[in-house]
C-alpha atoms as a PDB file:
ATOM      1  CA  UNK A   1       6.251   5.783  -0.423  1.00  0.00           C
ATOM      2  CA  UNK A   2       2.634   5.038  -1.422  1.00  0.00           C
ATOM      3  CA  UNK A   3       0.194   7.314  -2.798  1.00  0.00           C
ATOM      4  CA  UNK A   4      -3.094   7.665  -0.879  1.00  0.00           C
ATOM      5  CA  UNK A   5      -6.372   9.186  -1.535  1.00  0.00           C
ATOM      6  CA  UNK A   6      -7.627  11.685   0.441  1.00  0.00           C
ATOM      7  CA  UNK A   7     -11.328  13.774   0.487  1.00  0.00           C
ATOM      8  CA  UNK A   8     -11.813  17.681   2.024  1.00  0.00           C
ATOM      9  CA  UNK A   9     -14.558  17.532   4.901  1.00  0.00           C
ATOM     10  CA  UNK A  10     -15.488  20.962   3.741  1.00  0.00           C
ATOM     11  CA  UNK A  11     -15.702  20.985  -0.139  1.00  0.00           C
ATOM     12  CA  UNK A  12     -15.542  17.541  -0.794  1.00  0.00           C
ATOM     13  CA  UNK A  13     -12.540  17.743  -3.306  1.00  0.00           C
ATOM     14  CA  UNK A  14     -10.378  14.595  -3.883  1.00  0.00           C
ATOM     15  CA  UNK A  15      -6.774  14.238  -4.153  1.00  0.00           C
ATOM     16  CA  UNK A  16      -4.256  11.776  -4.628  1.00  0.00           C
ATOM     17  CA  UNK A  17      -0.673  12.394  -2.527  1.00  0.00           C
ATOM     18  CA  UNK A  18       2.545  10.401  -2.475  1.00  0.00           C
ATOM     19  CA  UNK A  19       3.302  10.366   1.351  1.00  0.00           C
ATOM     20  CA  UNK A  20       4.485   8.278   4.170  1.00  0.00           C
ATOM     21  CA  UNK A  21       2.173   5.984   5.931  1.00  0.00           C
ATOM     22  CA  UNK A  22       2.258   8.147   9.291  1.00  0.00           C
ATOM     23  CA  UNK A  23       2.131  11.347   7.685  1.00  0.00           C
ATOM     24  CA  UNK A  24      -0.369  14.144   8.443  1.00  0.00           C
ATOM     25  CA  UNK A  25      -3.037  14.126   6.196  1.00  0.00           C
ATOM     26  CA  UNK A  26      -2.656  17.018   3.601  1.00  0.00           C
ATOM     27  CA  UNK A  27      -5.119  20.144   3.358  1.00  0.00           C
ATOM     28  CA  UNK A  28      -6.887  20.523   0.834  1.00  0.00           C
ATOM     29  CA  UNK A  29      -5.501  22.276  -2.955  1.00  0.00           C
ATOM     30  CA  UNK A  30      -8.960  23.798  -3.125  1.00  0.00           C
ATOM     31  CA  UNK A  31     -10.028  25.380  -0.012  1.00  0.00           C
ATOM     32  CA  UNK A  32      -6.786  24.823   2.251  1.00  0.00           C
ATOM     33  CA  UNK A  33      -9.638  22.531   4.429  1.00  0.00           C
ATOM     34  CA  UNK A  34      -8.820  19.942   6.495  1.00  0.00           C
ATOM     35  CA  UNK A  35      -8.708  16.256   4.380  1.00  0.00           C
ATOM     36  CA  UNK A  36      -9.493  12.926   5.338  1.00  0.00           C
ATOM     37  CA  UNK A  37      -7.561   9.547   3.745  1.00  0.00           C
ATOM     38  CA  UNK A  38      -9.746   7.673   1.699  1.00  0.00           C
ATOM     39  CA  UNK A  39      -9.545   3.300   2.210  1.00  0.00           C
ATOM     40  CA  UNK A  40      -9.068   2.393  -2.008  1.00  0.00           C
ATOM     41  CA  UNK A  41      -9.853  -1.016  -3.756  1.00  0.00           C
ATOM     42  CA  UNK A  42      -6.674  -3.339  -3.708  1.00  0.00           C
ATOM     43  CA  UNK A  43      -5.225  -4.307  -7.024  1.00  0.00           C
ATOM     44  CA  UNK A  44      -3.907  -7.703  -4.982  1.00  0.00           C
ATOM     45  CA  UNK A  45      -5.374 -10.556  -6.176  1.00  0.00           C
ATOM     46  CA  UNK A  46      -3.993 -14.624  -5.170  1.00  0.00           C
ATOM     47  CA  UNK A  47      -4.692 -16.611  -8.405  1.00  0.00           C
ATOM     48  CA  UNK A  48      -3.879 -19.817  -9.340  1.00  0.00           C
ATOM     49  CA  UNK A  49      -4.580 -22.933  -7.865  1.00  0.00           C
ATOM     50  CA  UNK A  50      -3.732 -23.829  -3.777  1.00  0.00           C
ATOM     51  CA  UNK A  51      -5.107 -20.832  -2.500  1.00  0.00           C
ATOM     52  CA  UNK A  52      -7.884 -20.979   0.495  1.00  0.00           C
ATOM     53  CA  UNK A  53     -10.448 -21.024  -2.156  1.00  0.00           C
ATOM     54  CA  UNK A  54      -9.134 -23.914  -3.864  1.00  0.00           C
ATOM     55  CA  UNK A  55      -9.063 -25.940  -0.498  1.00  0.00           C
ATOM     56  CA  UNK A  56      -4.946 -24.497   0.359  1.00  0.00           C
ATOM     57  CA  UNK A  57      -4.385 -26.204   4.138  1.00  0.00           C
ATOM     58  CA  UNK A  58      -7.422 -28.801   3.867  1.00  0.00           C
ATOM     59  CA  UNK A  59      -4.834 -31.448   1.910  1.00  0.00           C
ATOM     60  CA  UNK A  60      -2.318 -33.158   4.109  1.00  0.00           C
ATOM     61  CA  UNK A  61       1.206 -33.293   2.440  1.00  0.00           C
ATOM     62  CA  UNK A  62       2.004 -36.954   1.583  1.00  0.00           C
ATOM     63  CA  UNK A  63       5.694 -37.014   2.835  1.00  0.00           C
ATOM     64  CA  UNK A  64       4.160 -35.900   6.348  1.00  0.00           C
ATOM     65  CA  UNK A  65       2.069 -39.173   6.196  1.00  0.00           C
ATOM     66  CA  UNK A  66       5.298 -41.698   7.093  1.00  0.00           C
END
């Protein structure tokens, strides 16, 4: 299960929460408000050559040329 971030409309506390993607969103620790989940930075990152920055699909494979 992933953890996600989630934020209290009322007090504006943040929290972090292991739970299912589905789940219900947690209340809040600090004023048992309702919480919303937060959208986080991805630590996902393509390096390396042949990705769509380096050009990956413009090159035609040289076995497919005959």
């Amino acid at each position: 299960m992933p953890i996600y971030q989630y934020r209290c409309e009322c007090c504006g506390h943040e929290q972090e929460k292991l739970t299912k993607h589905n789940a219900e969103p947690p209340k809040c620790a600090s004023c048992e408000g309702k919480t919303k989940k937060l959208v986080s930075r991805s630590s996902f990152s393509l390096k390396g050559s042949g990705w769509y920055r380096d050009g990956y699909g413009l090159h035609q494979n040289s076995s497919e040329n005959g």
